[in-house]
Protein backbone atom coordinates (compact mmCIF):
# COMPACT_ATOMS: atom_id res chain seq x y z
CA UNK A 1 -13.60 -9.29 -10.67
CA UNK A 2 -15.76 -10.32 -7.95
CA UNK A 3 -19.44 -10.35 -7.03
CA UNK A 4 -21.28 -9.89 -3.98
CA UNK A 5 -21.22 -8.43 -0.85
CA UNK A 6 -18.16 -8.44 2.04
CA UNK A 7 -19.06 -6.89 5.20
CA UNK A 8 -16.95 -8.87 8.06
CA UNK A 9 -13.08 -7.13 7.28
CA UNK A 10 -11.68 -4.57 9.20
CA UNK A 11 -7.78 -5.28 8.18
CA UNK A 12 -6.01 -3.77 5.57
CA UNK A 13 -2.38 -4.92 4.63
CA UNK A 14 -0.87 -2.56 2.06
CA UNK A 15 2.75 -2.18 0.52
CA UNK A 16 3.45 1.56 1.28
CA UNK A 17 3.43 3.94 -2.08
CA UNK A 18 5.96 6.17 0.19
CA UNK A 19 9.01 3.37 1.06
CA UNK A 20 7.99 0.92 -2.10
CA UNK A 21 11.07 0.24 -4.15
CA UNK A 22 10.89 -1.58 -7.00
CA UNK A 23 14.26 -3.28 -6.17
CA UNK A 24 13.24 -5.04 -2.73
CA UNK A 25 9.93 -6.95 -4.01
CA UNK A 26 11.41 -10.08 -2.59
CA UNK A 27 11.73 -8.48 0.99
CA UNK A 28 8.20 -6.94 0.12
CA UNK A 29 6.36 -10.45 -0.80
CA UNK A 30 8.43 -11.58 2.92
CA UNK A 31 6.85 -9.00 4.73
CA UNK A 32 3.30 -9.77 3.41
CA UNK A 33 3.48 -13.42 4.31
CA UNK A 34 4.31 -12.38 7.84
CA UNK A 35 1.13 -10.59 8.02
CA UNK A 36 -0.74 -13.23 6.24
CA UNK A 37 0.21 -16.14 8.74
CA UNK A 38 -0.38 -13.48 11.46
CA UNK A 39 -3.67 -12.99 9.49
CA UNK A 40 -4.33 -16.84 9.52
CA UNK A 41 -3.31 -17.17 13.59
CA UNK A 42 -5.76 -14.78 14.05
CA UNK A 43 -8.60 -16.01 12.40
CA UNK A 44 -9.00 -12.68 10.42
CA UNK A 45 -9.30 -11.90 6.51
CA UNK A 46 -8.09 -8.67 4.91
CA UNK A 47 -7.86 -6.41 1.99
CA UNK A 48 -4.19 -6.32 0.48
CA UNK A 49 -3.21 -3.91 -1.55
CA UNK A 50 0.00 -3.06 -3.20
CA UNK A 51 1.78 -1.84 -6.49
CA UNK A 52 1.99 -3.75 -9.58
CA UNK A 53 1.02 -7.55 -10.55
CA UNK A 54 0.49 -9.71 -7.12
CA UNK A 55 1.75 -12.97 -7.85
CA UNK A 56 4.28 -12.26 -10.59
CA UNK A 57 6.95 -14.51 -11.26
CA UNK A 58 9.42 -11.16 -13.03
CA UNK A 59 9.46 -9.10 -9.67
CA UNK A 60 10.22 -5.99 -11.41
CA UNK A 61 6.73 -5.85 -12.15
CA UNK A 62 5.22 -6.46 -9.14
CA UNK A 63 5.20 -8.37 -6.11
CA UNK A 64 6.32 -12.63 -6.05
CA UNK A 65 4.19 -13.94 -3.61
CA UNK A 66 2.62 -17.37 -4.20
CA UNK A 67 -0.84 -18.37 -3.31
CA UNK A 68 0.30 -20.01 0.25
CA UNK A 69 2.02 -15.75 1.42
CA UNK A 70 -1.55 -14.59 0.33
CA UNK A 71 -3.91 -17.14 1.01
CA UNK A 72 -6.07 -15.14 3.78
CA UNK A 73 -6.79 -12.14 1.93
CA UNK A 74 -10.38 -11.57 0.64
CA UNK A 75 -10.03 -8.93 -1.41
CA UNK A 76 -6.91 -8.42 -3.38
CA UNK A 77 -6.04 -5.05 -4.85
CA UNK A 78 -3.33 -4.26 -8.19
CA UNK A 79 -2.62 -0.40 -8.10
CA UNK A 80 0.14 1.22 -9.96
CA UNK A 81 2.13 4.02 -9.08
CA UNK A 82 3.58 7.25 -10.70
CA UNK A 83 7.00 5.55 -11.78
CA UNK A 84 5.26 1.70 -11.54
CA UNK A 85 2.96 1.17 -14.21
CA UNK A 86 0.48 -1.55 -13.72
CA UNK A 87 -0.68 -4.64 -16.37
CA UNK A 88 -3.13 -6.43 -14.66
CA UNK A 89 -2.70 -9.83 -13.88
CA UNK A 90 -3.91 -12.03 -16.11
CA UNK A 91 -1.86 -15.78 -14.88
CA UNK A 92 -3.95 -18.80 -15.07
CA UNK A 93 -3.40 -20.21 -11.67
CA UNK A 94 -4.02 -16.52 -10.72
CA UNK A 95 -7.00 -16.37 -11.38
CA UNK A 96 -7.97 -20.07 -10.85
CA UNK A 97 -7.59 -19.14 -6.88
CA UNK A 98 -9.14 -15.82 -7.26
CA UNK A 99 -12.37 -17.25 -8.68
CA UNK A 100 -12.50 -20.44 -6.98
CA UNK A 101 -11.68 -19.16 -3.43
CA UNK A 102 -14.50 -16.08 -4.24
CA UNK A 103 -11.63 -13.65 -3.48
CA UNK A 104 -12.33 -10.21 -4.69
CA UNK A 105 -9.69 -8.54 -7.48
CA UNK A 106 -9.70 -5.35 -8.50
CA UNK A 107 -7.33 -2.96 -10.61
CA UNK A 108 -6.71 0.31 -10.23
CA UNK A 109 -4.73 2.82 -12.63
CA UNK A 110 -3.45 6.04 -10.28
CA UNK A 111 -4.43 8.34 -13.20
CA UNK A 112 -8.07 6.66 -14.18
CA UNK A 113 -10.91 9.01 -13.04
CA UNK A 114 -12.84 5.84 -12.50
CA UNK A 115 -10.66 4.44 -10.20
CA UNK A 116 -9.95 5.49 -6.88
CA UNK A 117 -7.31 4.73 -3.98
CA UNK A 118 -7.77 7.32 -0.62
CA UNK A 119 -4.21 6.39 0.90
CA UNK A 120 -4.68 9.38 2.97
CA UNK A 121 -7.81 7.29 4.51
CA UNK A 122 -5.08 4.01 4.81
CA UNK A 123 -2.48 6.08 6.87
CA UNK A 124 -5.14 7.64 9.56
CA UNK A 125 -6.29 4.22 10.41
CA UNK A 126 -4.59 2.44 13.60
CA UNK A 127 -1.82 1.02 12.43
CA UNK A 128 -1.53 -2.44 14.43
CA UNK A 129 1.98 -3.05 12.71
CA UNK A 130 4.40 -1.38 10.34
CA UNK A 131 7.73 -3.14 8.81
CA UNK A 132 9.82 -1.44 6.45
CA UNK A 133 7.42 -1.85 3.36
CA UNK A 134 4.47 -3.15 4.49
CA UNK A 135 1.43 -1.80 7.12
CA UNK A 136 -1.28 -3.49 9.09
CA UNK A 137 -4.14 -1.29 9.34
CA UNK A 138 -7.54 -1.94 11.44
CA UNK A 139 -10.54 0.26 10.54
CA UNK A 140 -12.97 0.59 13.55
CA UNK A 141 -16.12 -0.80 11.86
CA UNK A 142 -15.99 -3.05 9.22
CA UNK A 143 -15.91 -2.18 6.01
CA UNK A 144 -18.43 -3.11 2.83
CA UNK A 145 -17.38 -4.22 -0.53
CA UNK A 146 -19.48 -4.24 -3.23
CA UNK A 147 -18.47 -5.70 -6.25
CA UNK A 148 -20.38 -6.41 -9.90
CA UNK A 149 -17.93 -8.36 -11.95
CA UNK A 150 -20.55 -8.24 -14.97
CA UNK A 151 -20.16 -4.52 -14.60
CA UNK A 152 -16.83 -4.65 -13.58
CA UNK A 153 -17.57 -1.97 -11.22
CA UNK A 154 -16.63 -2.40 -7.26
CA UNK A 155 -16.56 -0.36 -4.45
CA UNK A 156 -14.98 -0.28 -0.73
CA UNK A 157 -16.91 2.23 1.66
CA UNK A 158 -16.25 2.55 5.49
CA UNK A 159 -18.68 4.45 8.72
């Protein structure tokens, strides 16, 4: 979901596949608002990415934020995992702010062949913080997203 072109983010904040547990999704959603109001302090916008349905109200399917812990991410990313199937969100007020606030969504199944997630690529970039669940990640050079919501096809590249 998404159109258009985002070329001024260099952040990434992403829930790590390695130390996710499906049990500690309230601690997770408390480590990403951190970031975010670091995030908004900063003046910056990110890319967040983590397992399951962002937003969720049953947090054993995903993580509980609200709008306010998320509010400074511009592109938000659903991914499952090999024991953490993902149904993508589909919440009204979800997507209300995703459409209204031009916020980038996108989905991605670990097994699709369409669908791609490089964590390798996430854990060589500078980490500017780490807590237990959660990592702050600057790329260099910013990075372009490209999305087509018609043709539901998106893509993040980097230099």
């Amino acid at each position: 979901m998404g159109n258009g072109l985002i070329n001024d983010i260099r952040d990434v904040i992403y829930v790590d596949r390695d130390t996710f547990d499906k049990s500690k999704t309230l601690e997770i959603a408390a480590e990403v608002d951190a970031f975010n109001q670091e995030m908004i302090k900063e003046g910056r916008q990110y890319i967040l990415i983590g397992p399951g349905r962002w937003g969720t109200r049953d947090r054993w399917i995903g993580i509980p934020v609200t709008w306010p812990q998320i509010c400074n991410a511009k592109v938000i990313i659903e991914t499952s995992l090999e024991e953490f199937p993902l149904d993508a969100s589909s919440g009204s007020h979800f997507f209300h702010n995703v459409t209204s606030m031009n916020v980038g969504y996108f989905s991605i199944q670990h097994r699709d062949r369409n669908t791609v997630l490089d964590w390798d690529l996430l854990a060589r970039q500078k980490a500017v913080s780490k807590k237990q669940f959660v990592t702050r990640v600057q790329f260099g050079e910013n990075l372009s997203v490209k999305m087509d919501g018609k043709k539901r096809i998106a893509v993040i590249t980097w230099k």
